[in-house]
Protein backbone atom coordinates (compact mmCIF):
# COMPACT_ATOMS: atom_id res chain seq x y z
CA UNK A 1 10.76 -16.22 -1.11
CA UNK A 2 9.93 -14.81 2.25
CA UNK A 3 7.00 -12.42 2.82
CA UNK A 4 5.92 -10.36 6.01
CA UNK A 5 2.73 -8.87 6.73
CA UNK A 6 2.89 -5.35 9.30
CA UNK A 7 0.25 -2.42 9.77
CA UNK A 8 -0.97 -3.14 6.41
CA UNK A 9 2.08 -3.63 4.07
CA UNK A 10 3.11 -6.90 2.77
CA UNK A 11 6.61 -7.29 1.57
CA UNK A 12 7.89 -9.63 -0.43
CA UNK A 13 11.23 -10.81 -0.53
CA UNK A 14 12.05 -12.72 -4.13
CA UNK A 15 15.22 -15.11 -4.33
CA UNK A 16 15.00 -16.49 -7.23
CA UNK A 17 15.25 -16.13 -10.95
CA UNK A 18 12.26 -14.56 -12.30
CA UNK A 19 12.08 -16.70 -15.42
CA UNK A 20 8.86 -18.76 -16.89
CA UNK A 21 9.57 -21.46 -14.57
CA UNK A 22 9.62 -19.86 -11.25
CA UNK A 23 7.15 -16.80 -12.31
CA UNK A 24 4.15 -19.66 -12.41
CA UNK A 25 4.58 -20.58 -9.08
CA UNK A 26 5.42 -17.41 -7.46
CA UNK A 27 2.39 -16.14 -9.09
CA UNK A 28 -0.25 -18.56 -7.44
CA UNK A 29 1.60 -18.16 -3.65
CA UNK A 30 1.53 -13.99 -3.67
CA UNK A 31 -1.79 -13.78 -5.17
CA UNK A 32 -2.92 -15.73 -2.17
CA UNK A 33 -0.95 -13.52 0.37
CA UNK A 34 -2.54 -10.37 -1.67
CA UNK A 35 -6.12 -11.89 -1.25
CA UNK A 36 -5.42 -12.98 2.46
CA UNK A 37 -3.72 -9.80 3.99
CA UNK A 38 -5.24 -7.23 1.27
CA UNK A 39 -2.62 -5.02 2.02
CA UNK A 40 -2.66 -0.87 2.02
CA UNK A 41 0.78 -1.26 -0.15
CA UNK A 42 2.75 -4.21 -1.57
CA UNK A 43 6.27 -4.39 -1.33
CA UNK A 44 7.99 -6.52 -3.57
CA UNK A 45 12.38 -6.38 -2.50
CA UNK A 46 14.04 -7.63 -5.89
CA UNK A 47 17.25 -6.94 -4.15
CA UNK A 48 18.68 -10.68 -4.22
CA UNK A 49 16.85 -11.59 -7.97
CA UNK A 50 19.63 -11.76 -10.91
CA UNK A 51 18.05 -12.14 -13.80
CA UNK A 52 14.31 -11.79 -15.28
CA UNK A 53 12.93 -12.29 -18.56
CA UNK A 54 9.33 -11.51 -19.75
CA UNK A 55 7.71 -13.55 -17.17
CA UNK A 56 8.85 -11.41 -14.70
CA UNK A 57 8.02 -8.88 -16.13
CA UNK A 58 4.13 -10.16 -16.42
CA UNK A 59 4.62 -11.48 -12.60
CA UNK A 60 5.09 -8.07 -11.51
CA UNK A 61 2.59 -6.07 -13.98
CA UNK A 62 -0.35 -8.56 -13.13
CA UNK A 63 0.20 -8.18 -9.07
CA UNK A 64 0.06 -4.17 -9.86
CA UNK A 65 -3.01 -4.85 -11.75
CA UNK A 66 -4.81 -6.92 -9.14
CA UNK A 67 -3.56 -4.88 -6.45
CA UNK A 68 -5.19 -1.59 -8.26
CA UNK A 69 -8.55 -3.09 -8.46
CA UNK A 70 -7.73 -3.35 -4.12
CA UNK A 71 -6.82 0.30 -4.65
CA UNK A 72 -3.48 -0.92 -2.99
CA UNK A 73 -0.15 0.76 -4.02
CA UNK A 74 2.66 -1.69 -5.22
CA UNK A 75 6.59 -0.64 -4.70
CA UNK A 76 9.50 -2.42 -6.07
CA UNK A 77 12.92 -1.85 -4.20
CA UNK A 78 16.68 -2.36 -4.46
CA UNK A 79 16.66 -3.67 -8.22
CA UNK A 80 19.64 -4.04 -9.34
CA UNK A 81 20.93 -2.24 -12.25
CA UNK A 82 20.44 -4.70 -15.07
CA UNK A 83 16.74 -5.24 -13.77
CA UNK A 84 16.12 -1.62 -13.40
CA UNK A 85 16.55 -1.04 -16.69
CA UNK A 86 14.66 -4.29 -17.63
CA UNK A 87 11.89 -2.39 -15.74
CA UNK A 88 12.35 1.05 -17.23
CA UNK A 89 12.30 -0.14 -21.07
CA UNK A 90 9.32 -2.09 -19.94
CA UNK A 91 7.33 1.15 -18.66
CA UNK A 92 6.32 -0.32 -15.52
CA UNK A 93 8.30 2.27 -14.00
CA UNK A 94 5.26 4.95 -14.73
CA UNK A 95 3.10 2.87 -12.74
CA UNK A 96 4.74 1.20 -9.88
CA UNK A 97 7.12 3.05 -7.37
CA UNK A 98 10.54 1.65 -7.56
CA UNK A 99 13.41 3.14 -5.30
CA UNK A 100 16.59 1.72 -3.40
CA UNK A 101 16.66 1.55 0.00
């Protein structure tokens, strides 16, 4: 995971599986760059993740719920297809922008 913090916007760059194992981890590290940097809008680039179960799923929904309550706006980009569509069955596409760039 790399992250980078610029005029307000923290991106994210996942790497990894997003799976039960990793999604514990990863969720302790970004919560602390969301509380440090309280950002305008999170990025979160899912461009080199490959597969992600449930826990990814609650990764992502519970940084878009903290994130609201910092009336921050959360975008996922360059999903690939299979996780897109992990992402649209889940609904989390009514919430939180997702786009490829």
């Amino acid at each position: 995971m790399k992250y980078e913090y610029d005029k307000g916007n923290l991106s994210i760059n996942l790497d990894e599986e997003l799976d039960m194992k990793t999604c514990k981890k990863l969720r302790t590290v970004i919560d602390g760059y969301i509380m440090r940097y309280q950002p305008q809008e999170f990025i979160v680039d899912l461009s080199q993740v490959k597969f992600m179960d449930s826990s990814g799923i609650g990764l992502l929904i519970g940084r878009y719920n903290l994130l609201k309550l910092l009336n921050s706006k959360m975008t996922i980009i360059n999903p690939s297809n299979s996780i897109r569509r992990v992402l649209e069955l889940s609904n989390i596409a009514k919430n939180i922008d997702m786009r490829s760039i």
